[in-house]
Protein backbone atom coordinates (compact mmCIF):
# COMPACT_ATOMS: atom_id res chain seq x y z
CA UNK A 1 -2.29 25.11 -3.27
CA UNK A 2 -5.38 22.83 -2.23
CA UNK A 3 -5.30 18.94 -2.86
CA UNK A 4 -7.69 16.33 -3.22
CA UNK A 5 -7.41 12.75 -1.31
CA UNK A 6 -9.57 9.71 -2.74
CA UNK A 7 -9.86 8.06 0.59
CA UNK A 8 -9.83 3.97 0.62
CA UNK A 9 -11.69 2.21 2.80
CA UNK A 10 -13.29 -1.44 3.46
CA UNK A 11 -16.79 0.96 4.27
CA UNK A 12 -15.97 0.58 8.23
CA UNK A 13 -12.65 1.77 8.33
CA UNK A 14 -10.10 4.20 6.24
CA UNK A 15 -7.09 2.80 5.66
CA UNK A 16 -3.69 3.69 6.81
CA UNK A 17 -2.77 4.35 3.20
CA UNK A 18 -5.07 7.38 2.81
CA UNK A 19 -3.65 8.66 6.11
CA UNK A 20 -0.24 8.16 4.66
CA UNK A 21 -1.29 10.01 1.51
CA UNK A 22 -2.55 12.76 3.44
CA UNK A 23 0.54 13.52 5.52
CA UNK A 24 2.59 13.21 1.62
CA UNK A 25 0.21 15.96 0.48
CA UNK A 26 0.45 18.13 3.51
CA UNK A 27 4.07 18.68 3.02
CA UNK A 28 3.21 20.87 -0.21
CA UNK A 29 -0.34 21.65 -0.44
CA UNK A 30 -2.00 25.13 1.60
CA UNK A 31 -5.23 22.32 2.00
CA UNK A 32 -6.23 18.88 1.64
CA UNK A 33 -9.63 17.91 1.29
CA UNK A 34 -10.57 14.04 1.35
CA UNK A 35 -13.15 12.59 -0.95
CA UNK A 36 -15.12 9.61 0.46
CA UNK A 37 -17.15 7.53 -1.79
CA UNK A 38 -19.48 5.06 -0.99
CA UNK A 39 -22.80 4.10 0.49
CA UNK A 40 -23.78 4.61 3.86
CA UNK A 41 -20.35 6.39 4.83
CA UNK A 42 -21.73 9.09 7.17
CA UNK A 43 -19.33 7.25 10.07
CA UNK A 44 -16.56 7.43 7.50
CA UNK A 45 -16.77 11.08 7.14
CA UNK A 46 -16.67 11.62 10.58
CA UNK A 47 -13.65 9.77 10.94
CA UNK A 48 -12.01 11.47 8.34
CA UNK A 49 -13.25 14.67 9.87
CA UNK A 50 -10.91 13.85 12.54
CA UNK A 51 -7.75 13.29 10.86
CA UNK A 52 -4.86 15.53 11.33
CA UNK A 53 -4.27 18.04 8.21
CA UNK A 54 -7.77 17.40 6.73
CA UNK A 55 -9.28 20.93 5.36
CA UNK A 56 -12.86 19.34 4.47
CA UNK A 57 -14.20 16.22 3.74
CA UNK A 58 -16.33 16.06 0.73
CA UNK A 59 -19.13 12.69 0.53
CA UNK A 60 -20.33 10.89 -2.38
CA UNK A 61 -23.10 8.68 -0.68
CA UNK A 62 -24.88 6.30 -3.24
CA UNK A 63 -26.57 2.77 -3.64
CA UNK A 64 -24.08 2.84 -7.15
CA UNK A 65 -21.11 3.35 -4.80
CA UNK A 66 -21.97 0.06 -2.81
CA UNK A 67 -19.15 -2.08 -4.61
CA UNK A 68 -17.71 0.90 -7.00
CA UNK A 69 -15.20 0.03 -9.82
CA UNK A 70 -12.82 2.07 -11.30
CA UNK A 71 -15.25 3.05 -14.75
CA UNK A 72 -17.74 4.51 -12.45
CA UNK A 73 -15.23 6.59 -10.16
CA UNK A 74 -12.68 7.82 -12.55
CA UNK A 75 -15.04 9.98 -14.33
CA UNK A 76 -16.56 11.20 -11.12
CA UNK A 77 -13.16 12.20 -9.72
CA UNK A 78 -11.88 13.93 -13.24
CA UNK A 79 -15.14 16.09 -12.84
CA UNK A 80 -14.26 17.50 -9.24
CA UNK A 81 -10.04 17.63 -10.06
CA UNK A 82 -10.85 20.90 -11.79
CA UNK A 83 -11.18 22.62 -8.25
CA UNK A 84 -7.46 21.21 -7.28
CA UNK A 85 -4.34 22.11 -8.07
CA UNK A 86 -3.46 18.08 -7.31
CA UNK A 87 -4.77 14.99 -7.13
CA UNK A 88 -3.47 12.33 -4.45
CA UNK A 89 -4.00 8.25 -3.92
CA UNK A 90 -1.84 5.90 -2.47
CA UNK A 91 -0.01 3.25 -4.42
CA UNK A 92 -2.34 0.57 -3.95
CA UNK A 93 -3.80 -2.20 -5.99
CA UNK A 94 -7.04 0.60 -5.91
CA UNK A 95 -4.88 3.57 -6.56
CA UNK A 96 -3.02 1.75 -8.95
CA UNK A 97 -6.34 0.89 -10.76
CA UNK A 98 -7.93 4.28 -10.56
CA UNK A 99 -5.95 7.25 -11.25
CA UNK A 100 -4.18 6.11 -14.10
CA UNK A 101 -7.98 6.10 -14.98
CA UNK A 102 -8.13 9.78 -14.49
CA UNK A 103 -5.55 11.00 -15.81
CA UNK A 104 -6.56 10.02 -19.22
CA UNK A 105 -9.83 11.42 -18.88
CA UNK A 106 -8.36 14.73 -18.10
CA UNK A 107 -5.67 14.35 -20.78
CA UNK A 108 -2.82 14.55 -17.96
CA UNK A 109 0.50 13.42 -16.98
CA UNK A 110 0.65 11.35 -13.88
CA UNK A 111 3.59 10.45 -11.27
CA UNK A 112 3.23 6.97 -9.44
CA UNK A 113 4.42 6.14 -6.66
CA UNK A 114 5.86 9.06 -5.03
CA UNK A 115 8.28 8.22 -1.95
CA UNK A 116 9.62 12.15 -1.29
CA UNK A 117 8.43 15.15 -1.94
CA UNK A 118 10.86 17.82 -2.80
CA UNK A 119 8.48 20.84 -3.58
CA UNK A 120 5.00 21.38 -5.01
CA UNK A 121 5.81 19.94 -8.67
CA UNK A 122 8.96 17.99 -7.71
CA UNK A 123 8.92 14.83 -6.54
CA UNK A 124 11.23 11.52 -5.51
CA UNK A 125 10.19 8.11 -7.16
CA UNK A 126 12.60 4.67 -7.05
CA UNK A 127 13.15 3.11 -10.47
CA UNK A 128 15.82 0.01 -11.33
CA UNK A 129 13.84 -1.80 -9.02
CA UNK A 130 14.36 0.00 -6.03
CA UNK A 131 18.34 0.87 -6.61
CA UNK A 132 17.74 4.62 -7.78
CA UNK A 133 15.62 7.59 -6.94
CA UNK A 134 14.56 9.81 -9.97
CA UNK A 135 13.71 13.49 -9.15
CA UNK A 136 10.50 14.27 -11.05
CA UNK A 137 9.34 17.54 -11.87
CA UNK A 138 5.55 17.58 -13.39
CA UNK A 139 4.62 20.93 -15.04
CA UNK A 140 0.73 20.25 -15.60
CA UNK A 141 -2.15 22.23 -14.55
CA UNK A 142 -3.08 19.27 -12.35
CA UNK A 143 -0.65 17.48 -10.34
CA UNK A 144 -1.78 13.46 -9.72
CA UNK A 145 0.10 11.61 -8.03
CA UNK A 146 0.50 8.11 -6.36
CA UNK A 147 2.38 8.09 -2.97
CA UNK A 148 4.28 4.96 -1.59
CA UNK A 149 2.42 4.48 1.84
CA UNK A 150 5.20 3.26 3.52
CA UNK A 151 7.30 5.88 2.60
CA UNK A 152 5.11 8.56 4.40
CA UNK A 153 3.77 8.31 8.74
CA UNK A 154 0.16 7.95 8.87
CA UNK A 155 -1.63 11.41 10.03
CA UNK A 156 -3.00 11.00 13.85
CA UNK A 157 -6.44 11.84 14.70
CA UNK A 158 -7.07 15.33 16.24
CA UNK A 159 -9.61 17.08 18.70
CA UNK A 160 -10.76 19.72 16.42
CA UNK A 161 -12.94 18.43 13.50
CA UNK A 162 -12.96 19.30 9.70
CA UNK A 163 -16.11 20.60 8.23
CA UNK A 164 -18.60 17.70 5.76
CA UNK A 165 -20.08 18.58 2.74
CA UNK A 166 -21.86 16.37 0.45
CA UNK A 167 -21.56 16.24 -3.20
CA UNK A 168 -24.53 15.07 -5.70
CA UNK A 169 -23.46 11.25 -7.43
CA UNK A 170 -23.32 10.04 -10.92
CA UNK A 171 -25.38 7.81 -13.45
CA UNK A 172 -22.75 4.68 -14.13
CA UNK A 173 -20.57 4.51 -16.83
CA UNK A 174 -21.84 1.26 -17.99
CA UNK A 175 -18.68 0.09 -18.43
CA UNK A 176 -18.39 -2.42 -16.06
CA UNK A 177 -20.05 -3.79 -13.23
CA UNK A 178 -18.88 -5.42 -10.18
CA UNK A 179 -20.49 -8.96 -9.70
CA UNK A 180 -18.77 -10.22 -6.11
CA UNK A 181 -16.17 -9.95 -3.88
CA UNK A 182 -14.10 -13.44 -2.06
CA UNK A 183 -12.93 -12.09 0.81
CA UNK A 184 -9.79 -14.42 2.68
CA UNK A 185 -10.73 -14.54 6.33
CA UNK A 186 -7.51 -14.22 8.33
CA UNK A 187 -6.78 -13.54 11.93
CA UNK A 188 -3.23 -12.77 10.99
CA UNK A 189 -2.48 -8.93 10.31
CA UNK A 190 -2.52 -7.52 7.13
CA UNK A 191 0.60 -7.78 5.10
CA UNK A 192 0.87 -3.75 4.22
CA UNK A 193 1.21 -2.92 7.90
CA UNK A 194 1.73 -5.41 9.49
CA UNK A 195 5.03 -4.64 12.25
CA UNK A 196 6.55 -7.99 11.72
CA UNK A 197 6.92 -10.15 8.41
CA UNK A 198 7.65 -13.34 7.81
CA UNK A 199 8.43 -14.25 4.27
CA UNK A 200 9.67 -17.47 2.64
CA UNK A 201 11.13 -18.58 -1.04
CA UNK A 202 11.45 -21.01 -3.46
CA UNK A 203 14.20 -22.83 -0.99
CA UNK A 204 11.21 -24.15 1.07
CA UNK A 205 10.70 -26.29 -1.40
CA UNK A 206 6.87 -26.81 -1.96
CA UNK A 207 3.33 -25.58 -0.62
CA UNK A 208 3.58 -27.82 2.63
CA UNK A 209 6.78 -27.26 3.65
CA UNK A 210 6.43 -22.82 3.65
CA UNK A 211 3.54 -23.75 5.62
CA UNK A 212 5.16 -26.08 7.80
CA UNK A 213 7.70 -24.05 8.43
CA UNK A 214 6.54 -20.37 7.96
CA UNK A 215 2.88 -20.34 9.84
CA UNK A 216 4.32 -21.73 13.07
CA UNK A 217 7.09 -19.14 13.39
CA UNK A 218 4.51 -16.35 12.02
CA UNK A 219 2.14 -17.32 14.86
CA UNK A 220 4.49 -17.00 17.14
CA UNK A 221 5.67 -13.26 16.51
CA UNK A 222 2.17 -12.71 15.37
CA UNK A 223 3.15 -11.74 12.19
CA UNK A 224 1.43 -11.71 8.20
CA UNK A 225 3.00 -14.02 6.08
CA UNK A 226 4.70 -12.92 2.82
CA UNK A 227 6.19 -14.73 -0.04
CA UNK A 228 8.66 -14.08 -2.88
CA UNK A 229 7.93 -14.16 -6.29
CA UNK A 230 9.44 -17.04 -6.81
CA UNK A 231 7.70 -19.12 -4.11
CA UNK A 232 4.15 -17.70 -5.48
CA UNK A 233 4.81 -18.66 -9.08
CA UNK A 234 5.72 -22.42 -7.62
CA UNK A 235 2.52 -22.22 -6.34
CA UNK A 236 3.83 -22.29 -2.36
CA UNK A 237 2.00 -19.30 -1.51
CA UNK A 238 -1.38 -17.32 -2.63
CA UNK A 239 -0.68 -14.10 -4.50
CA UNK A 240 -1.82 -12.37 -2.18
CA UNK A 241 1.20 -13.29 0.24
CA UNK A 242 3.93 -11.92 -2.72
CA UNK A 243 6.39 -9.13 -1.62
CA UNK A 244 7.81 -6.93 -3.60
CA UNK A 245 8.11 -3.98 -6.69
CA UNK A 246 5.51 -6.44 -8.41
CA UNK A 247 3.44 -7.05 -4.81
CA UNK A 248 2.88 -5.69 -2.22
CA UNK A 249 5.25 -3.28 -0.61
CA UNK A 250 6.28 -3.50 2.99
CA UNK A 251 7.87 -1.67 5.94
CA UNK A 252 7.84 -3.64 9.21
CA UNK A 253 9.70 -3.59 12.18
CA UNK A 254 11.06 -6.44 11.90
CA UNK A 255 11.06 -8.53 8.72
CA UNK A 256 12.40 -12.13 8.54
CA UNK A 257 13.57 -13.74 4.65
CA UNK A 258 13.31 -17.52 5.20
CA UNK A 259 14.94 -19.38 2.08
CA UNK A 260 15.05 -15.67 -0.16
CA UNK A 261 17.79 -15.41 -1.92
CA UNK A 262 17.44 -11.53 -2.18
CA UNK A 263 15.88 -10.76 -6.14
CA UNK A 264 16.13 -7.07 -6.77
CA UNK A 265 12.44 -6.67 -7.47
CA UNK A 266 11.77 -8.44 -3.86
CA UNK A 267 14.31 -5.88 -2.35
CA UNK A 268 12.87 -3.40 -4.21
CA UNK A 269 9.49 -4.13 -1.60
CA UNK A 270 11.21 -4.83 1.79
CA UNK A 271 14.33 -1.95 1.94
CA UNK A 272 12.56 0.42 3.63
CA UNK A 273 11.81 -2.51 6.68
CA UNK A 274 13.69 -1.01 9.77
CA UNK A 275 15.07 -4.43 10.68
CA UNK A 276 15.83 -7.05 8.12
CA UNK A 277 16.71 -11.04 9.18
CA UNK A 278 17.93 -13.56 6.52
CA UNK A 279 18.46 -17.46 6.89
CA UNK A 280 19.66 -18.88 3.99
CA UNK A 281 21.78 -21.80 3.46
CA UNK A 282 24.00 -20.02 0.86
CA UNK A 283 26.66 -17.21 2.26
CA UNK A 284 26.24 -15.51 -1.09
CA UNK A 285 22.83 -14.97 -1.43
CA UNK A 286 21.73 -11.66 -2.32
CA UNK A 287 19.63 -10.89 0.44
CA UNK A 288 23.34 -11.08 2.75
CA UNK A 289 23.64 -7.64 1.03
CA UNK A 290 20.77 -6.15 2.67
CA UNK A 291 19.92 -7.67 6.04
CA UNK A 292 20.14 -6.14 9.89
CA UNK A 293 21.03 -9.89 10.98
CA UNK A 294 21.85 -13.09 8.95
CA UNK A 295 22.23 -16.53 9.59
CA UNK A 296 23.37 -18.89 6.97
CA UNK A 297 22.11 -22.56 8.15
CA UNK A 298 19.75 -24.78 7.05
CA UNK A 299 16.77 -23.47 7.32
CA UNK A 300 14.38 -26.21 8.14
CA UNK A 301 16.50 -26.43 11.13
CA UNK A 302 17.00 -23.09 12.31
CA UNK A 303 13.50 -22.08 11.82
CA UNK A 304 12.50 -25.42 14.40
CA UNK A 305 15.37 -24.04 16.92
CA UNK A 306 13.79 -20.15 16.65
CA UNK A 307 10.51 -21.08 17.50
CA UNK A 308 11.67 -23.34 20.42
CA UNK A 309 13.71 -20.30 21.64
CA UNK A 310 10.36 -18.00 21.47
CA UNK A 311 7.87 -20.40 23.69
């Protein structure tokens, strides 16, 4: 059974999603060839030549593919999926956008994010917000699938290198267009994999108190910054700091709740952290249920008193 990979990538770098996704797809597939589109991606290619369990890499290079969306790809993927028996993406915010995308165009059932896979059609996905894992069995010509990437080890690098071969673009949809990109400049590590998490909720308060007291202690470990929900919606924290089934999903080492009081769709993101830390003022809080270590205490306090403890 062979499989195609749409590789992500910032157009330096692929990210450890798409090496997550490949190690999902080598567990039922005979081959796995990664698609990398973009422009000026030769050093990609290489790179992904390089990655363990990669059959082939196959290149779109194009000026179009600068700043792709997902109008212009999706049709360029459903063209190629004919050759596969399955199409795989991680369960990104791009992922998320594009094969959905596909699978319409090719008139196809699709399973998102996949966290186990049982056999070549059967897979495991969490639904009720984390609490249950559905078996999934999809029957179509052309499996596509999503995969959780922190439910799946990255692939390592190897000595031996795939073969490249490049593959002829596409004239644009002219659907949409892509007109800029913001990009947040951070020297903190990047909330999807980062190896320690610091998080804080609505308990904080307000915008200059998670600051106050969640950058300090996230400096100190070195740590991304997350937020619930709750604490995004209150406008304490950017959206792009939310954790959880309707954010980002995480799996640190170590993750730390400040003021959470343990929401099942914020669960639903952190469960699979290998070492969970709560301080909450309230023994009952929710997120008791599921932590390593908990401390119930004021937080503005203990927080202070952790920090002193790390210098």
């Amino acid at each position: 059974m062979s499989t195609l990979i749409i590789a992500e990538h910032d157009h330096q770098t692929l990210r450890a999603a798409t090496r997550s996704a490949i190690t999902a797809a080598d567990q039922f597939s005979e081959s796995v060839d990664l698609l990398i589109i973009g422009h000026n991606v030769s050093a990609l290619a290489e790179q992904g030549a390089r990655l363990n369990g990669v059959t082939r890499v196959r290149v779109i290079d194009d000026a179009l593919y600068a700043n792709p969306v997902a109008e212009d790809l999706a049709p360029l993927i459903a063209g190629i999926a004919s050759e596969y028996r399955a199409v795989v993406t991680a369960a990104t915010s791009f992922g998320k956008n594009l094969l959905p995308r596909v699978a319409a165009l090719l008139d196809l059932d699709m399973v998102s994010d996949v966290t186990g896979i049982i056999d070549a059609s059967t897979y495991l996905r969490p639904i009720y917000a984390g609490n249950l894992n559905a078996k999934v069995r999809n029957d179509s010509a052309i499996k596509l699938l999503t995969v959780r990437p922190t439910a799946f080890e990255a692939t390592p690098d190897r000595d031996t290198v795939s073969p490249i071969e490049t593959l002829a673009a596409q004239a644009s949809a002219g659907l949409a267009r892509w007109i800029s990109t913001e990009i947040q400049k951070s020297d903190r590590p990047e909330l999807s994999t980062a190896r320690v998490v610091v998080s804080g909720g609505r308990s904080l308060g307000s915008a200059e108190k998670f600051q106050e007291v969640i950058a300090p202690l996230a400096n100190k470990l070195n740590a991304a910054m997350g937020a619930t929900r709750a604490a995004v919606d209150a406008g304490f924290a950017p959206n792009e700091f939310q954790v959880g089934q309707t954010g980002t999903v995480v799996a640190p080492e170590l993750y730390i709740a400040v003021g959470v009081s343990g929401a099942t769709q914020h669960i639903a993101g952190i469960k699979d952290s290998r070492v969970i830390v709560a301080i909450n003022h309230d023994p009952d809080a929710l997120i008791f249920q599921w932590a390593d270590y908990g401390l119930v205490a004021d937080l503005f306090e203990s927080v202070k008193e952790l920090e002193q403890a790390l210098n």
